[in-house]
PDB file of N, CA and C in Angstrom:
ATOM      1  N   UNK A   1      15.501  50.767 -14.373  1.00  0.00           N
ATOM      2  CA  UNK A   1      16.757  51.254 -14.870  1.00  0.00           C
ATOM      3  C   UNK A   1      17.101  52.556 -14.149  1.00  0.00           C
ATOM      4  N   UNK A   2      18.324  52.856 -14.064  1.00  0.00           N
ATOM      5  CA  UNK A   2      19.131  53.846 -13.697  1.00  0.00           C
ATOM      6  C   UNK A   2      20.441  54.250 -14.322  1.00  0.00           C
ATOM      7  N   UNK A   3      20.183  55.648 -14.458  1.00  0.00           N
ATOM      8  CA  UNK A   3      21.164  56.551 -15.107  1.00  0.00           C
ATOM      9  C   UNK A   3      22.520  56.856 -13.899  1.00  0.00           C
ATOM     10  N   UNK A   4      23.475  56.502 -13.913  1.00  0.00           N
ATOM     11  CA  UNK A   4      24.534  56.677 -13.221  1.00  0.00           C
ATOM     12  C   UNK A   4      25.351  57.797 -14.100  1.00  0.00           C
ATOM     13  N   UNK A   5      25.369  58.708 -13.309  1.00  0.00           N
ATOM     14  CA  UNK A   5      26.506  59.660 -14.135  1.00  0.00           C
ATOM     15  C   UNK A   5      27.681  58.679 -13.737  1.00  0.00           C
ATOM     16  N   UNK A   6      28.547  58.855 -14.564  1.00  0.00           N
ATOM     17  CA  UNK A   6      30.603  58.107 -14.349  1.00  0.00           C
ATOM     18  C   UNK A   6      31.433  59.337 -15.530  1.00  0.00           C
ATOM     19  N   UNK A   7      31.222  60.476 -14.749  1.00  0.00           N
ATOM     20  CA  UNK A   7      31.962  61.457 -15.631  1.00  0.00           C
ATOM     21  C   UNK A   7      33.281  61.242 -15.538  1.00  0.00           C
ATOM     22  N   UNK A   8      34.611  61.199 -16.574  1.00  0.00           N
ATOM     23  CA  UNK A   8      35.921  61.190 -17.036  1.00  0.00           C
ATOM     24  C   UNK A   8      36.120  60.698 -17.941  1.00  0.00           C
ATOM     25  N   UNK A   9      35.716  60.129 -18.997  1.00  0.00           N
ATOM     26  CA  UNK A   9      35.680  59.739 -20.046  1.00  0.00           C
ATOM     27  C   UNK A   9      35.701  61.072 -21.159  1.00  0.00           C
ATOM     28  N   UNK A  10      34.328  61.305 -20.873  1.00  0.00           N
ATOM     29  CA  UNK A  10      33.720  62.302 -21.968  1.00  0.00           C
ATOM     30  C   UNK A  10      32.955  63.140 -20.091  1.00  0.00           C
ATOM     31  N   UNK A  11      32.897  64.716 -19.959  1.00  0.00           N
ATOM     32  CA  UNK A  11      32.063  65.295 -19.066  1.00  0.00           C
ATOM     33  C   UNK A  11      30.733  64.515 -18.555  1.00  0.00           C
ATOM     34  N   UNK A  12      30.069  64.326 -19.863  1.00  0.00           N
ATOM     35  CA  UNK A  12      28.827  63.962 -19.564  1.00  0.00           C
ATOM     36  C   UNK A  12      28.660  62.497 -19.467  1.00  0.00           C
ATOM     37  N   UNK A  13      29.716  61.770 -18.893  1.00  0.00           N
ATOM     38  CA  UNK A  13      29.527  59.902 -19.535  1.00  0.00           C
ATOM     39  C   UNK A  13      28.520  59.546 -17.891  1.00  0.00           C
ATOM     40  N   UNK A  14      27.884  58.559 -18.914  1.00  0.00           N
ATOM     41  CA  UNK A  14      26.584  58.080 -17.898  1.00  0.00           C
ATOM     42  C   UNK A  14      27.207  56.088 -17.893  1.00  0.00           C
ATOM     43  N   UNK A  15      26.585  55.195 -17.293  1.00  0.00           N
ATOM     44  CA  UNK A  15      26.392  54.243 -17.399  1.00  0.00           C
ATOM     45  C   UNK A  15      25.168  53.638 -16.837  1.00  0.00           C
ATOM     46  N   UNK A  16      25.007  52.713 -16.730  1.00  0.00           N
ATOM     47  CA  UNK A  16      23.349  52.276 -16.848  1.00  0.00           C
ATOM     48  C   UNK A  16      23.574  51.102 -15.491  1.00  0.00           C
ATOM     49  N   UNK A  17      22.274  50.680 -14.617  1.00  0.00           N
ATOM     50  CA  UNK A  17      22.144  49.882 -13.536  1.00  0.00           C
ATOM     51  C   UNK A  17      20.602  49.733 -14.084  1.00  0.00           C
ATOM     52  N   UNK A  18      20.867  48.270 -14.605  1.00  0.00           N
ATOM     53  CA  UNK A  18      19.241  47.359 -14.540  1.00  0.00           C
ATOM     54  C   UNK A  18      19.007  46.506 -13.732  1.00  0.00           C
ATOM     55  N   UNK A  19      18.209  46.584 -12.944  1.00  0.00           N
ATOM     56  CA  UNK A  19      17.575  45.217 -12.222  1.00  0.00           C
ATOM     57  C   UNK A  19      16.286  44.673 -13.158  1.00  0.00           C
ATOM     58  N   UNK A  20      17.023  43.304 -13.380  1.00  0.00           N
ATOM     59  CA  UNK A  20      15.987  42.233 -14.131  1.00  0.00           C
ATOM     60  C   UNK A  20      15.565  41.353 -12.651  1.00  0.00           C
ATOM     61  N   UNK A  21      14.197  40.718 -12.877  1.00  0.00           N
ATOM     62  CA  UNK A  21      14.335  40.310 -12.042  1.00  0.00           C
ATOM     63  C   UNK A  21      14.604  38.620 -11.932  1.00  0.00           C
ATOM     64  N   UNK A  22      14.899  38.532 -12.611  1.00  0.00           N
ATOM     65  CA  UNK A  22      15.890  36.866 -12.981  1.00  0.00           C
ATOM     66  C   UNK A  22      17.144  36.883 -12.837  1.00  0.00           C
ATOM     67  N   UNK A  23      17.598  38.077 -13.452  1.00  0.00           N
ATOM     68  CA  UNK A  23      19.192  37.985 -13.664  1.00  0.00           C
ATOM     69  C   UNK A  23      19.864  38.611 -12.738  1.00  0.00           C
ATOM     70  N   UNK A  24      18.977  39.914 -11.652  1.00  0.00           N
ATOM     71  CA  UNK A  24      19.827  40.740 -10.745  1.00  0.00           C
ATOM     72  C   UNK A  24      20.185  41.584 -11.708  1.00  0.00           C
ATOM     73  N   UNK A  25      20.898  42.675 -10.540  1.00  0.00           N
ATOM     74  CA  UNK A  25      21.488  43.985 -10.528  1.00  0.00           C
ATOM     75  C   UNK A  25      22.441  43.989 -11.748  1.00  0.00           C
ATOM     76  N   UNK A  26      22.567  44.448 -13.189  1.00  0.00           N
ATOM     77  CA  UNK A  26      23.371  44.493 -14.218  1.00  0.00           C
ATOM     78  C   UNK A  26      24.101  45.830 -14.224  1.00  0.00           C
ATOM     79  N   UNK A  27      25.257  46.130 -14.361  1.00  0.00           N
ATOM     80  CA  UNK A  27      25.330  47.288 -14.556  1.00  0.00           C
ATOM     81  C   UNK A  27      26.409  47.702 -15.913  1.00  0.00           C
ATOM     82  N   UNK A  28      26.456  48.789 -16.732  1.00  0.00           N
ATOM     83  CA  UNK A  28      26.084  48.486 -18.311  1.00  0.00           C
ATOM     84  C   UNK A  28      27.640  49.944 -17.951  1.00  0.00           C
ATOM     85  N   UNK A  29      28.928  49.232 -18.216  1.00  0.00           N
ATOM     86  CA  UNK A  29      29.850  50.729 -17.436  1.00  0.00           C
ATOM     87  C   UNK A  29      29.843  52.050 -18.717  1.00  0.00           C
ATOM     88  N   UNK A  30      29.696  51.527 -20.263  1.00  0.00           N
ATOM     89  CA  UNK A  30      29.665  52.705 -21.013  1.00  0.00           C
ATOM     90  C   UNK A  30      31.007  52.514 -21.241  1.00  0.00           C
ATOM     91  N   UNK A  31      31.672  53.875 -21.186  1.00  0.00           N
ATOM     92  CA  UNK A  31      32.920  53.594 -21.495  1.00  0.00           C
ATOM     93  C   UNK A  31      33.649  54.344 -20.307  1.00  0.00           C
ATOM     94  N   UNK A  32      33.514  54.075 -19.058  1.00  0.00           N
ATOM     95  CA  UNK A  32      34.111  54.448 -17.776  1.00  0.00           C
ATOM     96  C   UNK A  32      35.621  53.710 -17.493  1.00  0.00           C
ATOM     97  N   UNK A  33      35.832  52.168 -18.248  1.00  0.00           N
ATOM     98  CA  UNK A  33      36.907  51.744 -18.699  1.00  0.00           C
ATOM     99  C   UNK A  33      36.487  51.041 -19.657  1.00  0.00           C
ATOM    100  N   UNK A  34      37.951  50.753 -20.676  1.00  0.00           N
ATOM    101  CA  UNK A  34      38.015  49.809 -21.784  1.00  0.00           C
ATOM    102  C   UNK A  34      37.967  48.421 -21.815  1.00  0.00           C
ATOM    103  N   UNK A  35      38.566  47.866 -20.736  1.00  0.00           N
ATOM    104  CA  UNK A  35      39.282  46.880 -20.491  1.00  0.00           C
ATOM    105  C   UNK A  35      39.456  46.540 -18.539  1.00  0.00           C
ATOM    106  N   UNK A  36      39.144  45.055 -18.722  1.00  0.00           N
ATOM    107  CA  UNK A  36      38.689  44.693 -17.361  1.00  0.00           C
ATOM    108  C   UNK A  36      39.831  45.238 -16.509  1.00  0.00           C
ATOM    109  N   UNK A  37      41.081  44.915 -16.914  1.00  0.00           N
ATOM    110  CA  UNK A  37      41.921  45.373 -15.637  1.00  0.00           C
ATOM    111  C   UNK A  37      42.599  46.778 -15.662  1.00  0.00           C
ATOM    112  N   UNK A  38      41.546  47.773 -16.101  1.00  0.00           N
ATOM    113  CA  UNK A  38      42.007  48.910 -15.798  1.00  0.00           C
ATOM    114  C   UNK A  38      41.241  49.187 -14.177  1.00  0.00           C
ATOM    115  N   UNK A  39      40.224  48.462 -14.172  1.00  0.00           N
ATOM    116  CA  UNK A  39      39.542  48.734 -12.428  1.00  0.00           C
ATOM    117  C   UNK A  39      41.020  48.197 -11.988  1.00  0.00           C
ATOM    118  N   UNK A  40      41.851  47.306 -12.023  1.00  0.00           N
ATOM    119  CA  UNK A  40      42.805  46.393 -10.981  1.00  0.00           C
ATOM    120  C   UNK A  40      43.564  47.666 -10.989  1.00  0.00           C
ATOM    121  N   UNK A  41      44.289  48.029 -12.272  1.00  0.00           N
ATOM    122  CA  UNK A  41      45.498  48.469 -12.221  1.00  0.00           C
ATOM    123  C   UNK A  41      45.271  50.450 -12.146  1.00  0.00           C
ATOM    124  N   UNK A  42      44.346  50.748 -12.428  1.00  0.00           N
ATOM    125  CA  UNK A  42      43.764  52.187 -11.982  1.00  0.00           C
ATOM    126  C   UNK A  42      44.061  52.570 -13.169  1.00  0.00           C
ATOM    127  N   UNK A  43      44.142  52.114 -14.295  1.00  0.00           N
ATOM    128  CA  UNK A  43      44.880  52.427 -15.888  1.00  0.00           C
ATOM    129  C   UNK A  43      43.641  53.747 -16.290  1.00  0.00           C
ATOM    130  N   UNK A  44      44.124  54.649 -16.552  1.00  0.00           N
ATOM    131  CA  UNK A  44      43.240  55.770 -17.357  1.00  0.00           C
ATOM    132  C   UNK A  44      43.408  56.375 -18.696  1.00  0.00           C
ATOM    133  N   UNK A  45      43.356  56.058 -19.851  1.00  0.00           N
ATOM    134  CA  UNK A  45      44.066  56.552 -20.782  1.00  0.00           C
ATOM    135  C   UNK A  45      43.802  57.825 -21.389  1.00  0.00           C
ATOM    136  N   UNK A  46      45.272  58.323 -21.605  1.00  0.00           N
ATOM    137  CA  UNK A  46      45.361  59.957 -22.056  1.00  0.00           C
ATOM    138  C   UNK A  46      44.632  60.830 -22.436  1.00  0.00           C
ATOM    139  N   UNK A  47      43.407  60.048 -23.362  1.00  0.00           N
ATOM    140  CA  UNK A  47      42.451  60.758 -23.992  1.00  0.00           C
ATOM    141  C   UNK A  47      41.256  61.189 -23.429  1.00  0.00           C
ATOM    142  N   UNK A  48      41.224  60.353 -22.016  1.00  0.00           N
ATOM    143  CA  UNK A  48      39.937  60.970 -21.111  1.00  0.00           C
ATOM    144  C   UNK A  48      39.989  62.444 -20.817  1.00  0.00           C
ATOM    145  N   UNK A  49      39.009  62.887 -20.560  1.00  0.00           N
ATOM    146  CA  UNK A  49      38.684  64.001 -20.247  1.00  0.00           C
ATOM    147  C   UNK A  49      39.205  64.924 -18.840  1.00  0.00           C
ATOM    148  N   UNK A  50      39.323  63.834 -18.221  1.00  0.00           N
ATOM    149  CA  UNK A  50      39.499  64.110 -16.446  1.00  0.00           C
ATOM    150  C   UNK A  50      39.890  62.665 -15.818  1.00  0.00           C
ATOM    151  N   UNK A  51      40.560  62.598 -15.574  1.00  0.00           N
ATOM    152  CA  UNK A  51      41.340  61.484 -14.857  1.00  0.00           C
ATOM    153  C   UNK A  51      41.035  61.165 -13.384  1.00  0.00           C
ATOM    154  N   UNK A  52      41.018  62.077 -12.778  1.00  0.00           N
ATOM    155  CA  UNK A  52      40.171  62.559 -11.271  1.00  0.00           C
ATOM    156  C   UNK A  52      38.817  61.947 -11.298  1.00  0.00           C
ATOM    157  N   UNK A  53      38.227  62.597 -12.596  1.00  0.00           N
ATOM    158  CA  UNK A  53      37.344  61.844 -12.168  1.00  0.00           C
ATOM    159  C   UNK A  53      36.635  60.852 -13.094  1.00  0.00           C
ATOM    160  N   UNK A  54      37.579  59.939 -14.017  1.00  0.00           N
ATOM    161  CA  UNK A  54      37.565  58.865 -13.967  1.00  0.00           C
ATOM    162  C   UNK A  54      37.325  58.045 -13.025  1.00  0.00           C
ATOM    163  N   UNK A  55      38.827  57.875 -12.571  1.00  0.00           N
ATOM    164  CA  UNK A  55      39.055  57.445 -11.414  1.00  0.00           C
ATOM    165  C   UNK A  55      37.944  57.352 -10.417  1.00  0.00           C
ATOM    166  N   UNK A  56      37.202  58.499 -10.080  1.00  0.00           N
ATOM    167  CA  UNK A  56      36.224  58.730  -8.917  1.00  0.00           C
ATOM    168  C   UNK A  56      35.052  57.708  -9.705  1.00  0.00           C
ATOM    169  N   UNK A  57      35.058  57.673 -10.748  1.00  0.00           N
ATOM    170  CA  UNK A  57      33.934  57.012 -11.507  1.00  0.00           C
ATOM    171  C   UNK A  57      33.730  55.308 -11.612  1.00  0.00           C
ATOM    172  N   UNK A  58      35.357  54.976 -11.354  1.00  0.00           N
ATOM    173  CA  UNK A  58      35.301  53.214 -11.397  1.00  0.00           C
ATOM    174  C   UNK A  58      35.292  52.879 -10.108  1.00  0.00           C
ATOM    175  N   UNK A  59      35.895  53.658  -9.060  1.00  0.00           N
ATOM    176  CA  UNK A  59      34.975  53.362  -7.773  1.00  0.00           C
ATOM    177  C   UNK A  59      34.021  53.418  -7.421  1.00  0.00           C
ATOM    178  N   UNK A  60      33.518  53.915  -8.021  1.00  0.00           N
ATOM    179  CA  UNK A  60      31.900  54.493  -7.920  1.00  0.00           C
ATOM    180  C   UNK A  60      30.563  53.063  -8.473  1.00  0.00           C
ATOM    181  N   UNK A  61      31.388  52.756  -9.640  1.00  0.00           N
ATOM    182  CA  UNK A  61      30.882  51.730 -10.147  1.00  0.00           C
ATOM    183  C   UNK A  61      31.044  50.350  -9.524  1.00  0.00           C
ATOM    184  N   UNK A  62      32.431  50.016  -8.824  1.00  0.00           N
ATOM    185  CA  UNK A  62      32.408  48.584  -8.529  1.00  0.00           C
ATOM    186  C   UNK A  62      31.978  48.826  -6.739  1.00  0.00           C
ATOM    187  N   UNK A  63      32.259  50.041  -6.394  1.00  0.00           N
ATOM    188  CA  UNK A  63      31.138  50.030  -4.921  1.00  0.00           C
ATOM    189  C   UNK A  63      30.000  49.870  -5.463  1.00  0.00           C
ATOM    190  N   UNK A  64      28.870  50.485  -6.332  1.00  0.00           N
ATOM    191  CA  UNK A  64      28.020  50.017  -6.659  1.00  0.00           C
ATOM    192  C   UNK A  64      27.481  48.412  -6.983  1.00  0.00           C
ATOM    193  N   UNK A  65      28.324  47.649  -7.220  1.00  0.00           N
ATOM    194  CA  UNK A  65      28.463  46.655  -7.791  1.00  0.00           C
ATOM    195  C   UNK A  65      28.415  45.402  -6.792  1.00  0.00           C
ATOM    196  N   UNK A  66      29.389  45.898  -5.665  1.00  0.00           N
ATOM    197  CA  UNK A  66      29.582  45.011  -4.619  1.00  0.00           C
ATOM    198  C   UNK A  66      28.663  45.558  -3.976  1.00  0.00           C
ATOM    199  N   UNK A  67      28.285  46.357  -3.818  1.00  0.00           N
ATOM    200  CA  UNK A  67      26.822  46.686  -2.705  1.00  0.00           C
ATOM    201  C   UNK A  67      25.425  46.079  -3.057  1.00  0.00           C
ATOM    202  N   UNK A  68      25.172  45.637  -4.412  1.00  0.00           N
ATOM    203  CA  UNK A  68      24.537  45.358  -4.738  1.00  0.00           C
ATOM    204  C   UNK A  68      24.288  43.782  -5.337  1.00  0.00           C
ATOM    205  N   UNK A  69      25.638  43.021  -5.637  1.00  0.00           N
ATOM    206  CA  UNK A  69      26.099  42.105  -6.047  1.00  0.00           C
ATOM    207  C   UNK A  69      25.335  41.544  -7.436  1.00  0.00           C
ATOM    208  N   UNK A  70      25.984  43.071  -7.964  1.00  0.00           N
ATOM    209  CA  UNK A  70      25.972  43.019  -9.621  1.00  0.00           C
ATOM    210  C   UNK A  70      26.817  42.776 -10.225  1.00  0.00           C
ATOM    211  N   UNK A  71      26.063  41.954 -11.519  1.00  0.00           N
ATOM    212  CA  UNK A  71      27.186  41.652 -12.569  1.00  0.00           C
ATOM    213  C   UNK A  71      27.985  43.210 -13.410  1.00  0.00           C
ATOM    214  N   UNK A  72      29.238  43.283 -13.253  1.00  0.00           N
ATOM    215  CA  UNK A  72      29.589  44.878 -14.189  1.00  0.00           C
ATOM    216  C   UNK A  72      30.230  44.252 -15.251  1.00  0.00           C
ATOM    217  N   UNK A  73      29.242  44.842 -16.011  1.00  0.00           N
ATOM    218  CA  UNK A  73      29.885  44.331 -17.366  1.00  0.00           C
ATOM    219  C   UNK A  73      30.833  45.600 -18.143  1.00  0.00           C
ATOM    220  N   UNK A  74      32.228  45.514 -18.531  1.00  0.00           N
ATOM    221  CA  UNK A  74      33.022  46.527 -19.115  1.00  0.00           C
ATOM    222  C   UNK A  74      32.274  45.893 -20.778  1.00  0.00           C
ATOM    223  N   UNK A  75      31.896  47.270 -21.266  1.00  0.00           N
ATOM    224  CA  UNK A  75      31.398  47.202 -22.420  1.00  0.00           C
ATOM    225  C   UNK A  75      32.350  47.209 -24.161  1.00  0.00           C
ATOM    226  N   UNK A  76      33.015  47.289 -23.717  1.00  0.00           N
ATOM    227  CA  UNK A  76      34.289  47.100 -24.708  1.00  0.00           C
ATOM    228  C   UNK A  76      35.153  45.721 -24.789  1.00  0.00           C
ATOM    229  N   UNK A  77      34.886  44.721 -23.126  1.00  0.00           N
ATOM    230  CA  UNK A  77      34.866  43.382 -23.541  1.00  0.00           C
ATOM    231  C   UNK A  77      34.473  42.431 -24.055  1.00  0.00           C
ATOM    232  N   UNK A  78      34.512  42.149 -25.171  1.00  0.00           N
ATOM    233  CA  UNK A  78      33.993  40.660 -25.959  1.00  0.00           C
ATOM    234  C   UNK A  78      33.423  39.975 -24.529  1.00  0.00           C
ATOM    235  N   UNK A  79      33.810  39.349 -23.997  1.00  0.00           N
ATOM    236  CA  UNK A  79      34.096  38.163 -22.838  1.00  0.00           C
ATOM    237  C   UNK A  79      33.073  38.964 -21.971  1.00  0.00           C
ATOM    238  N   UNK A  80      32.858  40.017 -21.356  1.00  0.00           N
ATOM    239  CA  UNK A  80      31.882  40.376 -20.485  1.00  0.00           C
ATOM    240  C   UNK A  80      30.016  40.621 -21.490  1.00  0.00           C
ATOM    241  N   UNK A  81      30.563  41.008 -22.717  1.00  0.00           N
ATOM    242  CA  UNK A  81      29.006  41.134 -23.558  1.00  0.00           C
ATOM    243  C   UNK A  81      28.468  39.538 -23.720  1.00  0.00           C
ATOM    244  N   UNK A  82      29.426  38.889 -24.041  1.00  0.00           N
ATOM    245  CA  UNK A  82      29.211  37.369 -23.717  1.00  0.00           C
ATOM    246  C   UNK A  82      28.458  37.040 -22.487  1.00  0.00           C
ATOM    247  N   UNK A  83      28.645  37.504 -21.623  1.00  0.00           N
ATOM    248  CA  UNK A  83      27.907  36.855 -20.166  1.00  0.00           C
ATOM    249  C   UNK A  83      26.846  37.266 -20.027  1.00  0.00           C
ATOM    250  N   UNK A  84      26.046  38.131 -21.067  1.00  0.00           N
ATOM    251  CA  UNK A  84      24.775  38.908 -21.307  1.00  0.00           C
ATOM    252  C   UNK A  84      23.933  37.850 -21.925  1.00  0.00           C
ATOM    253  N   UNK A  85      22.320  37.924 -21.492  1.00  0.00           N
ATOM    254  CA  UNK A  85      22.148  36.937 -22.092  1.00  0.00           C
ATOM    255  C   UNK A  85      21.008  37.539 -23.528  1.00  0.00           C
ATOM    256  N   UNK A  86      20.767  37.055 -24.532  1.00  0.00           N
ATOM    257  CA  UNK A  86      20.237  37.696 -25.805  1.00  0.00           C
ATOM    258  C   UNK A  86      19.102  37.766 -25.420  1.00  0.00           C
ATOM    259  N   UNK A  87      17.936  38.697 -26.311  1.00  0.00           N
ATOM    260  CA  UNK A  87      16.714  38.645 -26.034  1.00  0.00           C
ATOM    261  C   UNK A  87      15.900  37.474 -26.790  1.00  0.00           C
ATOM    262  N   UNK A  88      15.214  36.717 -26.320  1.00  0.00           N
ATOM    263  CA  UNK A  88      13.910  37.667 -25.119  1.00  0.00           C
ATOM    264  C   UNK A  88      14.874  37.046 -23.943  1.00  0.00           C
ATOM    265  N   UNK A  89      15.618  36.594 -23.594  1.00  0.00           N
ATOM    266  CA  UNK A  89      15.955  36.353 -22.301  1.00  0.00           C
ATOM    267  C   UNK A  89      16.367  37.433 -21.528  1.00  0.00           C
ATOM    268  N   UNK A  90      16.955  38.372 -22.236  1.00  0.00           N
ATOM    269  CA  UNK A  90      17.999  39.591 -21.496  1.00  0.00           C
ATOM    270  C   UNK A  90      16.812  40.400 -21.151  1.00  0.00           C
ATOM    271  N   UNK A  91      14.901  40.330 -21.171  1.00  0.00           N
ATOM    272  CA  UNK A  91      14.528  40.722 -20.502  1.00  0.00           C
ATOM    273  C   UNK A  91      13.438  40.615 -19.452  1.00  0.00           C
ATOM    274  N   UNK A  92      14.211  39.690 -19.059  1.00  0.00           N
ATOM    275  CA  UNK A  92      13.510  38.633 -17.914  1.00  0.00           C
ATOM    276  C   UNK A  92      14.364  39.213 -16.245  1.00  0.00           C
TER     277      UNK A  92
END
């Protein structure tokens, strides 16, 4: 596991990068966005902390993602916690 800072949310927001070794590179965004197509549409909402570096933070994450060809799961989607798989499998 790995601690990714993704500060703009909250100063201190972290998100998480697991490599299982069944499932590959997972990466866990926290709350860096709400909702899948705020990566598409660059959506940041008002209440973040820093927008700058939001922003700097969801690039940060889906370069991570494609460099690694991890699943990113936005944690506030139903539909992406779904593609997780339950334990004991989720730790394989």
């Amino acid at each position: 596991m790995t601690i990714l800072s993704t500060p703009g949310h909250t100063p201190g927001e972290t998100s998480l990068l697991v490599r299982l070794a069944k499932t590959g590179a997972v990466i866990l965004s926290g709350d860096v966005v709400h909702f899948e197509e705020q990566f598409e549409n660059r959506g940041v909402p008002t209440f973040n902390f820093d927008r700058a570096q939001t922003l700097a933070s969801m690039e940060r994450l889906t370069g991570i993602a494609k460099a690694l060809d991890a699943t990113l799961i936005v944690q506030h989607e139903a539909e992406d916690i779904a593609k997780l798989p339950t334990f004991p499998e989720s730790a394989r």
